[in-house]
ModelCIF file with pLDDT and N, C-alpha, C, O atoms, coordinates in Angstrom:
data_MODEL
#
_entry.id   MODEL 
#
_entity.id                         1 
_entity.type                       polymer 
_entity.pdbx_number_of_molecules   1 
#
_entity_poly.entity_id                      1 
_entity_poly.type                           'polypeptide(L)' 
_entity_poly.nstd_linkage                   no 
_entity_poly.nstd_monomer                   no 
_entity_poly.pdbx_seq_one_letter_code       
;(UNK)(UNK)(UNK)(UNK)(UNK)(UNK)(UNK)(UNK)(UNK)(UNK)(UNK)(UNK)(UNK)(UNK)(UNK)(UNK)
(UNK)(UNK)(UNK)(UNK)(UNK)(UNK)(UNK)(UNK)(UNK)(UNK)(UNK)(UNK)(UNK)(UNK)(UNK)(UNK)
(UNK)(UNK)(UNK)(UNK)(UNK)(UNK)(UNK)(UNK)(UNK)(UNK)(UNK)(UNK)(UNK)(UNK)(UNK)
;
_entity_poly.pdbx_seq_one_letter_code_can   XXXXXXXXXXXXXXXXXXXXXXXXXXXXXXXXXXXXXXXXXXXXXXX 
_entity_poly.pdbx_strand_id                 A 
#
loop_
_entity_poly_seq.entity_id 
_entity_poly_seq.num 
_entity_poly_seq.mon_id 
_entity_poly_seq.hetero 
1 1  UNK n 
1 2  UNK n 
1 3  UNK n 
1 4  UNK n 
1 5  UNK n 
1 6  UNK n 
1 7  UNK n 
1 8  UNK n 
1 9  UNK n 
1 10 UNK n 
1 11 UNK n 
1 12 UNK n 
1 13 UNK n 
1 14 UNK n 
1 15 UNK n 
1 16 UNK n 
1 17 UNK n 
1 18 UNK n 
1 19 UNK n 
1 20 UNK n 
1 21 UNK n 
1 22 UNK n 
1 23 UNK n 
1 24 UNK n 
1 25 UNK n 
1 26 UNK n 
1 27 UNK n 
1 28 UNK n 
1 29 UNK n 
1 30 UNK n 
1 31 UNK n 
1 32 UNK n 
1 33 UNK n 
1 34 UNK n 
1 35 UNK n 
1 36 UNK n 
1 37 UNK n 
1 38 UNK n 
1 39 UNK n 
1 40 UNK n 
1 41 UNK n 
1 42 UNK n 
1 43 UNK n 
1 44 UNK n 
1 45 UNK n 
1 46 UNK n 
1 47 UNK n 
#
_struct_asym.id          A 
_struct_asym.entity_id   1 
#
loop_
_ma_qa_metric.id 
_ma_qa_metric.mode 
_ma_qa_metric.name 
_ma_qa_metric.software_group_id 
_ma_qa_metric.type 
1 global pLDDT . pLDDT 
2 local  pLDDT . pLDDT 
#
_ma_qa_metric_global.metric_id      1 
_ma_qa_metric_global.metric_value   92.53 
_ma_qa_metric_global.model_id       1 
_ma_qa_metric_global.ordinal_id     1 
#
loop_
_ma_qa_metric_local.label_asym_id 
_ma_qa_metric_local.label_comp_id 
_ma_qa_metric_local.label_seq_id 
_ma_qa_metric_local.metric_id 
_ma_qa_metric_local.metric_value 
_ma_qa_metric_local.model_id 
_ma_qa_metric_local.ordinal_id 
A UNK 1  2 95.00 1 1  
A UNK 2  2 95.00 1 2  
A UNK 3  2 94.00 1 3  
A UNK 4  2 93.00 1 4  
A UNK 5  2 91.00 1 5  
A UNK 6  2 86.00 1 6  
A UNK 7  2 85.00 1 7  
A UNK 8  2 86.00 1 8  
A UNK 9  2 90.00 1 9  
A UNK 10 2 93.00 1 10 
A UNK 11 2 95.00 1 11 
A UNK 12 2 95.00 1 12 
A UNK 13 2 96.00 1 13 
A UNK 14 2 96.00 1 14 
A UNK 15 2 95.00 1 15 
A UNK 16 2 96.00 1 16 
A UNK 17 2 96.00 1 17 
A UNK 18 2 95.00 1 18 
A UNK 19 2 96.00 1 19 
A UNK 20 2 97.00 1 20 
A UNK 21 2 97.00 1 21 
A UNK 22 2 96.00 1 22 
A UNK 23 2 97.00 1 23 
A UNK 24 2 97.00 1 24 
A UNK 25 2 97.00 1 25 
A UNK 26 2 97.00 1 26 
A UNK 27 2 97.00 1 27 
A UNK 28 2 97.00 1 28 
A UNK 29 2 97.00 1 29 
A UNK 30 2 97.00 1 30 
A UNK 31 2 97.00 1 31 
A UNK 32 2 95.00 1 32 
A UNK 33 2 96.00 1 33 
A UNK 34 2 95.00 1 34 
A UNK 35 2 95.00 1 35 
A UNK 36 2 94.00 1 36 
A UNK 37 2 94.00 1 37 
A UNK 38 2 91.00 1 38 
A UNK 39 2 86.00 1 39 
A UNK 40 2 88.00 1 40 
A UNK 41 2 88.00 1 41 
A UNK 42 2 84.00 1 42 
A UNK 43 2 80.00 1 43 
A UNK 44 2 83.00 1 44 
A UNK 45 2 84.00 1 45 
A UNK 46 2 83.00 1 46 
A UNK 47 2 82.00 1 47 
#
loop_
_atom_site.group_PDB 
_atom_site.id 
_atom_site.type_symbol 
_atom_site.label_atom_id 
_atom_site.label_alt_id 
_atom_site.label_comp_id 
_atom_site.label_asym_id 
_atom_site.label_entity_id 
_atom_site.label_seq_id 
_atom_site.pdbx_PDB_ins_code 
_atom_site.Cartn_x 
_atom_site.Cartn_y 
_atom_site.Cartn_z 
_atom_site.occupancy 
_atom_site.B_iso_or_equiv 
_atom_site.pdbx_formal_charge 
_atom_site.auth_seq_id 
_atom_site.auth_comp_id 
_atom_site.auth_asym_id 
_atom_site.auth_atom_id 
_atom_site.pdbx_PDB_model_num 
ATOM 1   N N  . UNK A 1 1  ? 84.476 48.612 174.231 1.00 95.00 ? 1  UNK A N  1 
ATOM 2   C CA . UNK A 1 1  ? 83.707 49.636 174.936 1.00 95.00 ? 1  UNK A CA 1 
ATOM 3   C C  . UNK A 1 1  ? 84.501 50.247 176.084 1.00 95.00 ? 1  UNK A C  1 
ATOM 4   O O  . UNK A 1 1  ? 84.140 51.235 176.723 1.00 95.00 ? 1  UNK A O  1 
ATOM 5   N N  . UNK A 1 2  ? 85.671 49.523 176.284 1.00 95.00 ? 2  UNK A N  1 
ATOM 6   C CA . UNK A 1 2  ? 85.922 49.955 178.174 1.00 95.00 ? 2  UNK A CA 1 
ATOM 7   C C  . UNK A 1 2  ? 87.528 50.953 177.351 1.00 95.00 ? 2  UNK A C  1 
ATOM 8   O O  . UNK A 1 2  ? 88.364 51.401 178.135 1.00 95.00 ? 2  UNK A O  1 
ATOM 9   N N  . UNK A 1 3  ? 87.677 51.110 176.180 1.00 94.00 ? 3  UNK A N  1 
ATOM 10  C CA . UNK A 1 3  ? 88.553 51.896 175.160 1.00 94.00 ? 3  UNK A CA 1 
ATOM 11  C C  . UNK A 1 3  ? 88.154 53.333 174.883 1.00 94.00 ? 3  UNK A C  1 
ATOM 12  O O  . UNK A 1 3  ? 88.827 54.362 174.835 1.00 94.00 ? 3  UNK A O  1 
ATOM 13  N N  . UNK A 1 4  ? 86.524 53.039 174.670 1.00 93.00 ? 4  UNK A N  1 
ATOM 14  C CA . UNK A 1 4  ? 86.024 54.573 174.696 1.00 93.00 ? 4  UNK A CA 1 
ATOM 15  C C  . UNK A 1 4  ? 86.228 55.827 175.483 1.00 93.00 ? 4  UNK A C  1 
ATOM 16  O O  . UNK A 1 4  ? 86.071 55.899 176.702 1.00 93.00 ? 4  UNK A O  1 
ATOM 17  N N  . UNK A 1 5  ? 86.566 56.748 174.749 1.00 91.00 ? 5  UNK A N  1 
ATOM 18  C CA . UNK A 1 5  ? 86.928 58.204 175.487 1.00 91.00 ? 5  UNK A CA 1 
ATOM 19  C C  . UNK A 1 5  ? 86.198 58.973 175.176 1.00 91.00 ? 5  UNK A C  1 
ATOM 20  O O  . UNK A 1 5  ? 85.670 58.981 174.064 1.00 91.00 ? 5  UNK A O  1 
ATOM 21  N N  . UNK A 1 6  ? 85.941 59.984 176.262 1.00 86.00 ? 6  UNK A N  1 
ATOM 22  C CA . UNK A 1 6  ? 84.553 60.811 176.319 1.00 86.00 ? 6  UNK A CA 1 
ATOM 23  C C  . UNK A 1 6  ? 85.782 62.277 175.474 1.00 86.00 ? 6  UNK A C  1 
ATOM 24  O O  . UNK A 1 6  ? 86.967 62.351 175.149 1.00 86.00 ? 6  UNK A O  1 
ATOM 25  N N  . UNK A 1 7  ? 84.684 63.097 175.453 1.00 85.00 ? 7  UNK A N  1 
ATOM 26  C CA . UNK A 1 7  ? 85.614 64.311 175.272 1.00 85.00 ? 7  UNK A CA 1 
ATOM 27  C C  . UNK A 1 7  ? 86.740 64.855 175.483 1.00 85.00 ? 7  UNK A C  1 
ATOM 28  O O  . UNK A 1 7  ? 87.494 65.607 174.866 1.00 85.00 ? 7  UNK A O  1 
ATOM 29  N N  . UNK A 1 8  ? 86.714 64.216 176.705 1.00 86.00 ? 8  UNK A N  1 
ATOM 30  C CA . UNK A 1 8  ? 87.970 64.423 177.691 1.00 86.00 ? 8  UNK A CA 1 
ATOM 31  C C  . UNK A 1 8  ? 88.889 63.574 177.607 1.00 86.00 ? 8  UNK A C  1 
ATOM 32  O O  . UNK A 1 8  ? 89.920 63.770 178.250 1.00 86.00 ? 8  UNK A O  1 
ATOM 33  N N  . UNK A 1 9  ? 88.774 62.613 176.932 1.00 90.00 ? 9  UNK A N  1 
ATOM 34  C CA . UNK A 1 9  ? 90.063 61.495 176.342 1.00 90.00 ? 9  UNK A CA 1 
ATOM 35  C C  . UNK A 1 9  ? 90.002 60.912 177.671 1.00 90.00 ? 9  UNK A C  1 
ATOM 36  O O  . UNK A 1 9  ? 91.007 60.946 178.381 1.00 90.00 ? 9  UNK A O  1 
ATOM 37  N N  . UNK A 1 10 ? 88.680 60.260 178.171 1.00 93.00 ? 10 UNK A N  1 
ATOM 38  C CA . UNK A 1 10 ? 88.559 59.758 179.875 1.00 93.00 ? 10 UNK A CA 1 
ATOM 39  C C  . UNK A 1 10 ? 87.979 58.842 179.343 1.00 93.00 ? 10 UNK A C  1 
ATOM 40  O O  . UNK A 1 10 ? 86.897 58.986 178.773 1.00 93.00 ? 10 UNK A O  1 
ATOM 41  N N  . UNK A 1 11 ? 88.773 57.438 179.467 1.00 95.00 ? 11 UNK A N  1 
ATOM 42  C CA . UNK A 1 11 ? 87.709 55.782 179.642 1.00 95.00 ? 11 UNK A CA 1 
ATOM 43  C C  . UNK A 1 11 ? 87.260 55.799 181.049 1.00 95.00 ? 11 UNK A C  1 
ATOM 44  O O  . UNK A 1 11 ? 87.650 56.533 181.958 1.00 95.00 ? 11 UNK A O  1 
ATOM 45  N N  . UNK A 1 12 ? 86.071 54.546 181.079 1.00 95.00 ? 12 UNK A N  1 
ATOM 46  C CA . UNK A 1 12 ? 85.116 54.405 181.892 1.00 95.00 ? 12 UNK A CA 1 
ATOM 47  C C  . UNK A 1 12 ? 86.131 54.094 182.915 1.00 95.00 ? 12 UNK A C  1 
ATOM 48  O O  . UNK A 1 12 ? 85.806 54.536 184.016 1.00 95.00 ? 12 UNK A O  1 
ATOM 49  N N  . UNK A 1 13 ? 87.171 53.518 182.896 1.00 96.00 ? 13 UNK A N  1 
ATOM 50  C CA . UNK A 1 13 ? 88.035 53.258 183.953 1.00 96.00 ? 13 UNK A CA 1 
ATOM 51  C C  . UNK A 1 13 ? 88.443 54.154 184.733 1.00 96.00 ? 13 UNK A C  1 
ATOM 52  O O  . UNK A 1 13 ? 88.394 54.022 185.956 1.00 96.00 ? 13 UNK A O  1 
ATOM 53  N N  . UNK A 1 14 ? 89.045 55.517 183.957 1.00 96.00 ? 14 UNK A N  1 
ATOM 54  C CA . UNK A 1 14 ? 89.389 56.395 184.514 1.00 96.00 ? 14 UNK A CA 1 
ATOM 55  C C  . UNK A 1 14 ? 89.323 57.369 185.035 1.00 96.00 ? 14 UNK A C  1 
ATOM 56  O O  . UNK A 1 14 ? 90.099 58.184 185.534 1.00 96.00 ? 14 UNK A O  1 
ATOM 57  N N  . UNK A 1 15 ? 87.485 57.159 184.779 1.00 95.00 ? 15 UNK A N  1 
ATOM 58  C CA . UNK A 1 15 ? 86.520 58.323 185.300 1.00 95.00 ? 15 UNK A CA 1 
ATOM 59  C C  . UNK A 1 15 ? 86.207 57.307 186.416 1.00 95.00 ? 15 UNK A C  1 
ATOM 60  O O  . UNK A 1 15 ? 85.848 57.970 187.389 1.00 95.00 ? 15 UNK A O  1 
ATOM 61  N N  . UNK A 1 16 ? 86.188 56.219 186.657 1.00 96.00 ? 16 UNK A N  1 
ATOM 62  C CA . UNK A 1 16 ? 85.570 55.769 187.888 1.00 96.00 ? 16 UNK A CA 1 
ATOM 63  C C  . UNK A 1 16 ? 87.116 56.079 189.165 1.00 96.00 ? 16 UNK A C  1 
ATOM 64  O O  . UNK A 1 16 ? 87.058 56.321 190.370 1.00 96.00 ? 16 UNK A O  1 
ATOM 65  N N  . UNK A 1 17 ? 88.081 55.967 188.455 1.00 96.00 ? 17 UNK A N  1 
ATOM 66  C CA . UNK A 1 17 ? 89.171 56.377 189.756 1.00 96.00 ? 17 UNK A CA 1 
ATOM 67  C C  . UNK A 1 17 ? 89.741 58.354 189.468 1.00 96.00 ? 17 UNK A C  1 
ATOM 68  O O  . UNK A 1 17 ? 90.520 59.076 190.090 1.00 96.00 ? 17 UNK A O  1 
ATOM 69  N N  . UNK A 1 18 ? 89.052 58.535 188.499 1.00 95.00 ? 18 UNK A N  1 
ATOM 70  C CA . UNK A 1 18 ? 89.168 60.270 189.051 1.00 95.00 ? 18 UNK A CA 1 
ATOM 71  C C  . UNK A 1 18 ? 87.543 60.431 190.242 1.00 95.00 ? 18 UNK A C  1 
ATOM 72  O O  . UNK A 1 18 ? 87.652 60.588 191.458 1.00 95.00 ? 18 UNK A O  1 
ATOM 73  N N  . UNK A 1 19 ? 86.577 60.368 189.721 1.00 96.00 ? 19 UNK A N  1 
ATOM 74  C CA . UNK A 1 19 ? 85.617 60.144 190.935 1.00 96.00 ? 19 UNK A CA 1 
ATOM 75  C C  . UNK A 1 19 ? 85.482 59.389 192.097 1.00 96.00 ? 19 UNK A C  1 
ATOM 76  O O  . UNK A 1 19 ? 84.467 59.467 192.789 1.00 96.00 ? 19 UNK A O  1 
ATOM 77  N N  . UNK A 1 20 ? 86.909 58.288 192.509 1.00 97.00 ? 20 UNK A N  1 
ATOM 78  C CA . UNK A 1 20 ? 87.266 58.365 193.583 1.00 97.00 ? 20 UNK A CA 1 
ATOM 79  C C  . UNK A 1 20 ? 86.387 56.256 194.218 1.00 97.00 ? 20 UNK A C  1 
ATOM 80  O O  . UNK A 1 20 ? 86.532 55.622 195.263 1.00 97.00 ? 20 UNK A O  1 
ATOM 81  N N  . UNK A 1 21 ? 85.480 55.897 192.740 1.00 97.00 ? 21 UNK A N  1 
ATOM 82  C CA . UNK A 1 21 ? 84.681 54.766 193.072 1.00 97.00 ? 21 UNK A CA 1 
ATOM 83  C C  . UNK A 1 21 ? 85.910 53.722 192.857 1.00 97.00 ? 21 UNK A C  1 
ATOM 84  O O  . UNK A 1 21 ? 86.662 53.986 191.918 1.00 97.00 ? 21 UNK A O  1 
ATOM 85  N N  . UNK A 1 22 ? 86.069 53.063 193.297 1.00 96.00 ? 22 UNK A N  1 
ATOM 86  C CA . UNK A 1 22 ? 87.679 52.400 193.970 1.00 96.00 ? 22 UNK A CA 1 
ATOM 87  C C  . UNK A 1 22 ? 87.434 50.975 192.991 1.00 96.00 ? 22 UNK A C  1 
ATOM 88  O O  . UNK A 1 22 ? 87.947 50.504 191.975 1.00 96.00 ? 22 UNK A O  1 
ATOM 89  N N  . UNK A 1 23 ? 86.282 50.584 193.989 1.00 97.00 ? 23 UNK A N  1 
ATOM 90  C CA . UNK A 1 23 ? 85.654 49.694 193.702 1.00 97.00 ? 23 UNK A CA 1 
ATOM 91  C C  . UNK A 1 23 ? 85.501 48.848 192.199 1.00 97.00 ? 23 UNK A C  1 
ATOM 92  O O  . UNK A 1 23 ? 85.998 47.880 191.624 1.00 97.00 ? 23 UNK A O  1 
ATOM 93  N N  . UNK A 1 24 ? 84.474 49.892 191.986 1.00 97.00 ? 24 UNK A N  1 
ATOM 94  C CA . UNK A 1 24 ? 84.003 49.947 190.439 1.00 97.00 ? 24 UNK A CA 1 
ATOM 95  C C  . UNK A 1 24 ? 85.219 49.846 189.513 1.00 97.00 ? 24 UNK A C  1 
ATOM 96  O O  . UNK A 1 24 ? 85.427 49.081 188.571 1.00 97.00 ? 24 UNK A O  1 
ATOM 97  N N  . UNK A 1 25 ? 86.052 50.942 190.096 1.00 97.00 ? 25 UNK A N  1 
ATOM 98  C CA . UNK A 1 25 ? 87.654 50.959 189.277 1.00 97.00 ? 25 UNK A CA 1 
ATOM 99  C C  . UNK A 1 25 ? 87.903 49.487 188.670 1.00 97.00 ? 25 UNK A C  1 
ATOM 100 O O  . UNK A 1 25 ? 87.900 49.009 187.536 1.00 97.00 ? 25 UNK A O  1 
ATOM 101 N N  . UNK A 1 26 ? 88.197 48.826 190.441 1.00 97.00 ? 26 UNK A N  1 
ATOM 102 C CA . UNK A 1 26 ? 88.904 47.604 190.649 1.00 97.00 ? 26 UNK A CA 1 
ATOM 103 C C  . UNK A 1 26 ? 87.970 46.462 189.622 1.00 97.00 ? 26 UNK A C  1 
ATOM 104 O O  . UNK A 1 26 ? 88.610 45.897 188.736 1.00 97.00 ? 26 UNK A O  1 
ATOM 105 N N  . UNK A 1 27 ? 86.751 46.202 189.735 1.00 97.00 ? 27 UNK A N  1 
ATOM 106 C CA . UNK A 1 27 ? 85.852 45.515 188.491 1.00 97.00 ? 27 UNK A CA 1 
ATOM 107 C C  . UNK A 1 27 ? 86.092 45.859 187.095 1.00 97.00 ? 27 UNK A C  1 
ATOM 108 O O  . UNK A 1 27 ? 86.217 45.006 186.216 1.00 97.00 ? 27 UNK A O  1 
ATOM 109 N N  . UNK A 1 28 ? 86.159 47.175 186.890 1.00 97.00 ? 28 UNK A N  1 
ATOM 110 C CA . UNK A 1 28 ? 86.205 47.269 185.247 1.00 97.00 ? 28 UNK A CA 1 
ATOM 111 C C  . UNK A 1 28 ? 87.922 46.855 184.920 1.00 97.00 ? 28 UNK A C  1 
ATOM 112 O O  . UNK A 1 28 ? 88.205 46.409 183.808 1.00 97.00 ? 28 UNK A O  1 
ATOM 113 N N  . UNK A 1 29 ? 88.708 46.994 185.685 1.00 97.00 ? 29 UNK A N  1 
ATOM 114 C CA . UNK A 1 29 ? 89.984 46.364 185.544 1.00 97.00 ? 29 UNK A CA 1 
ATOM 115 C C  . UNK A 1 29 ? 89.883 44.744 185.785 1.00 97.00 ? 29 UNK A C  1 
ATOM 116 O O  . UNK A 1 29 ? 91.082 44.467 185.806 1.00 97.00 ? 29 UNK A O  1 
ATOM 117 N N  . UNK A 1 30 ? 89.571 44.187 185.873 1.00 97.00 ? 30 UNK A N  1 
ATOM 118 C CA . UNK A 1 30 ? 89.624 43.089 185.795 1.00 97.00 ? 30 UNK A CA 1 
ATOM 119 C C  . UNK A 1 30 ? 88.746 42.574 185.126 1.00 97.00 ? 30 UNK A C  1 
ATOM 120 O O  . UNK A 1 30 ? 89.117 41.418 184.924 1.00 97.00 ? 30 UNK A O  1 
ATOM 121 N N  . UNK A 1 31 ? 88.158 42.679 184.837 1.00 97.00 ? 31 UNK A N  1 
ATOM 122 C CA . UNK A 1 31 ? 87.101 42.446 183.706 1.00 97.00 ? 31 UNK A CA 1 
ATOM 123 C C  . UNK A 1 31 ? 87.890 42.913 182.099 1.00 97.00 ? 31 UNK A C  1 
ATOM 124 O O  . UNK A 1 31 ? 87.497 42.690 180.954 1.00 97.00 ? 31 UNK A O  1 
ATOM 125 N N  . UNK A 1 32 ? 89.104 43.617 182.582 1.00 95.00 ? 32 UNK A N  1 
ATOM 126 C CA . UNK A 1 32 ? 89.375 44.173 181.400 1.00 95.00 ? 32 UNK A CA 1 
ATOM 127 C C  . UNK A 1 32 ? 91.148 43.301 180.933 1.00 95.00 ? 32 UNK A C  1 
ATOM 128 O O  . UNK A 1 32 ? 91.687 43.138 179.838 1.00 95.00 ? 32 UNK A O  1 
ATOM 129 N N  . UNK A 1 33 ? 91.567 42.936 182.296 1.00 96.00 ? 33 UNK A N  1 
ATOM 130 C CA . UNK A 1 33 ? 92.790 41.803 182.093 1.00 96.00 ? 33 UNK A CA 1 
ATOM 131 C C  . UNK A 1 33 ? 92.040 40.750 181.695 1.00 96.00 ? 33 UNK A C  1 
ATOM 132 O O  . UNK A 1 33 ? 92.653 39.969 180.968 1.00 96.00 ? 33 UNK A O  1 
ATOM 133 N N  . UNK A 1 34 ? 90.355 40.331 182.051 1.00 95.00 ? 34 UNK A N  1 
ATOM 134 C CA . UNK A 1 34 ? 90.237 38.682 181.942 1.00 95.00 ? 34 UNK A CA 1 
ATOM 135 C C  . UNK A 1 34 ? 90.006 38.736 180.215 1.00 95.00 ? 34 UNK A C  1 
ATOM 136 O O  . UNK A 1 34 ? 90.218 37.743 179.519 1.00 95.00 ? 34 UNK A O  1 
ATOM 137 N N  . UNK A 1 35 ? 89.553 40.018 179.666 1.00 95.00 ? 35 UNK A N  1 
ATOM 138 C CA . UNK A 1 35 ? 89.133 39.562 178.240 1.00 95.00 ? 35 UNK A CA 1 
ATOM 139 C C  . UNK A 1 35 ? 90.184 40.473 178.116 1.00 95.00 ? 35 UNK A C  1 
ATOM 140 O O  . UNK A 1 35 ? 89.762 41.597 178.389 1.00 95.00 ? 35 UNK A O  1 
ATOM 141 N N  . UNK A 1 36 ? 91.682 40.482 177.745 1.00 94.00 ? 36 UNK A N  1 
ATOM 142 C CA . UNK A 1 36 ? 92.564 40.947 176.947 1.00 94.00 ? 36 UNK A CA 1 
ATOM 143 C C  . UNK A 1 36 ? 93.279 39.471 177.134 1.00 94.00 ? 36 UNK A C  1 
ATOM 144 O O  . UNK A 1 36 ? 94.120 38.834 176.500 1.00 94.00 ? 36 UNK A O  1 
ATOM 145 N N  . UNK A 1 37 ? 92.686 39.307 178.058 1.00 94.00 ? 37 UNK A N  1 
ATOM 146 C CA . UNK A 1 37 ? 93.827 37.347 178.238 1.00 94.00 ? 37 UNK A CA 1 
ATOM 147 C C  . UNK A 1 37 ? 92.996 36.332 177.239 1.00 94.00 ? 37 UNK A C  1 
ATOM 148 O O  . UNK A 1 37 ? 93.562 35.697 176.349 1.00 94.00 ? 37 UNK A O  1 
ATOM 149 N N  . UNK A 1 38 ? 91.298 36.248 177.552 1.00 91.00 ? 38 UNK A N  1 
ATOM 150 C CA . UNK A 1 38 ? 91.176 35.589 176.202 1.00 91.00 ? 38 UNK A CA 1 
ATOM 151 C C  . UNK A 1 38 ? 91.297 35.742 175.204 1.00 91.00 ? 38 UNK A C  1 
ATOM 152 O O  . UNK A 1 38 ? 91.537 34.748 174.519 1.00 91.00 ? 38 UNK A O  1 
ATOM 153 N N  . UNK A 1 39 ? 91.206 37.006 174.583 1.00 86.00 ? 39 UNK A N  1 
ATOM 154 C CA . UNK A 1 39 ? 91.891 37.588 173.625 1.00 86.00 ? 39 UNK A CA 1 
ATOM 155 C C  . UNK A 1 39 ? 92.769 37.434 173.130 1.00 86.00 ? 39 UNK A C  1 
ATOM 156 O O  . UNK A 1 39 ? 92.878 37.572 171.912 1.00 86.00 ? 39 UNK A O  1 
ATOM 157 N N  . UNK A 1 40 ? 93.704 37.093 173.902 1.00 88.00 ? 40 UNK A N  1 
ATOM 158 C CA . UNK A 1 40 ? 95.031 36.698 173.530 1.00 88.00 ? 40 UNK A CA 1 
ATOM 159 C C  . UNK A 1 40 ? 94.932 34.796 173.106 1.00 88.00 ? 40 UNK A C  1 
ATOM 160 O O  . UNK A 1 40 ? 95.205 34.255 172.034 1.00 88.00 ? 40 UNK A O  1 
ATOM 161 N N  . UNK A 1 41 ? 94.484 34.215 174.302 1.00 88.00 ? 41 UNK A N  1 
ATOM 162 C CA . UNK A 1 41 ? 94.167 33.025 173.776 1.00 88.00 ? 41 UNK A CA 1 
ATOM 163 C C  . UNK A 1 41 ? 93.678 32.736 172.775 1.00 88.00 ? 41 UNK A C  1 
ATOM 164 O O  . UNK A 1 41 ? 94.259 31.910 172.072 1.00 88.00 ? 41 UNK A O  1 
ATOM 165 N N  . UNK A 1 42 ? 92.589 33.235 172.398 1.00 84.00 ? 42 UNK A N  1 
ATOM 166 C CA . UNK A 1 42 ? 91.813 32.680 171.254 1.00 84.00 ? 42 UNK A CA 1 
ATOM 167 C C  . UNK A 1 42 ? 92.560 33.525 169.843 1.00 84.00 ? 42 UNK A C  1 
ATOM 168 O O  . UNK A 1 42 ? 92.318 32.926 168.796 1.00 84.00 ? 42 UNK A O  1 
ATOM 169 N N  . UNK A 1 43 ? 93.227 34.523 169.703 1.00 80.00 ? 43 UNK A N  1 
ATOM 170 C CA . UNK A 1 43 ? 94.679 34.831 168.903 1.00 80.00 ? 43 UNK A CA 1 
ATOM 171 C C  . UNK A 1 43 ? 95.825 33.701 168.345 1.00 80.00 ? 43 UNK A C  1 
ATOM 172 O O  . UNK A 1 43 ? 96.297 33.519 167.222 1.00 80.00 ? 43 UNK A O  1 
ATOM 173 N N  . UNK A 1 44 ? 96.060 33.000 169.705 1.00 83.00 ? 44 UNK A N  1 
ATOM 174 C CA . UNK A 1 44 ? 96.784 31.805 169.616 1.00 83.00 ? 44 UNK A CA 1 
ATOM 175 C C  . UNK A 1 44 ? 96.921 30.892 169.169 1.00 83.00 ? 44 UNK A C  1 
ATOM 176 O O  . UNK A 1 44 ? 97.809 30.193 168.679 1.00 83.00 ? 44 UNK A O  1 
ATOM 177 N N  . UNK A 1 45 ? 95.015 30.906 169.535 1.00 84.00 ? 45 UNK A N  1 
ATOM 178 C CA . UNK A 1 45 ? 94.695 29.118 169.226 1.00 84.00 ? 45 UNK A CA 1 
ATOM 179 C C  . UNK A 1 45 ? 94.335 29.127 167.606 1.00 84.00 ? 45 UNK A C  1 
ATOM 180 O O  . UNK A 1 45 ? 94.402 28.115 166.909 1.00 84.00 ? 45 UNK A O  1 
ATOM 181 N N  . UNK A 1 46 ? 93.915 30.522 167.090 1.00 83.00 ? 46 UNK A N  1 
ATOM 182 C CA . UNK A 1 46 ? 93.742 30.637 165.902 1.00 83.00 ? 46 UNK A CA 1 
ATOM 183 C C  . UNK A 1 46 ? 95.117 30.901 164.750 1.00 83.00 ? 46 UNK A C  1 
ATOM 184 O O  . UNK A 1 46 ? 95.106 31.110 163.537 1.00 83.00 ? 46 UNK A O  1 
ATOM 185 N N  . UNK A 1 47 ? 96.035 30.805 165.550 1.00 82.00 ? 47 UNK A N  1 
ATOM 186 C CA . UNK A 1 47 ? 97.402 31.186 164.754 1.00 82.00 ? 47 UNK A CA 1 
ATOM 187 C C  . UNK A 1 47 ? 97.873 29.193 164.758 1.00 82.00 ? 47 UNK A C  1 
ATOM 188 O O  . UNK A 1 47 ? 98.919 28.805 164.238 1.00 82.00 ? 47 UNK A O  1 
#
């Protein structure tokens, strides 16, 4: 979901730091390293 692009080829990420919410930015980014890391783990553990 945090992949999706609006019309504008804009993820939710990048509409929250063109509108300037810093914040919000900073949450959906990390929320978005912690599940590309399990992701990766559970890749691993299944290989």
């Amino acid at each position: 979901i945090m992949s999706v692009q609006n019309r504008c080829d804009t993820t939710a990420i990048q509409m929250a730091e063109h509108e300037g919410k810093t914040d919000t930015a900073r949450v959906l980014t990390e929320y978005q390293q912690r599940a590309l890391i399990e992701y990766q783990q559970r890749a691993e553990r299944l290989q």
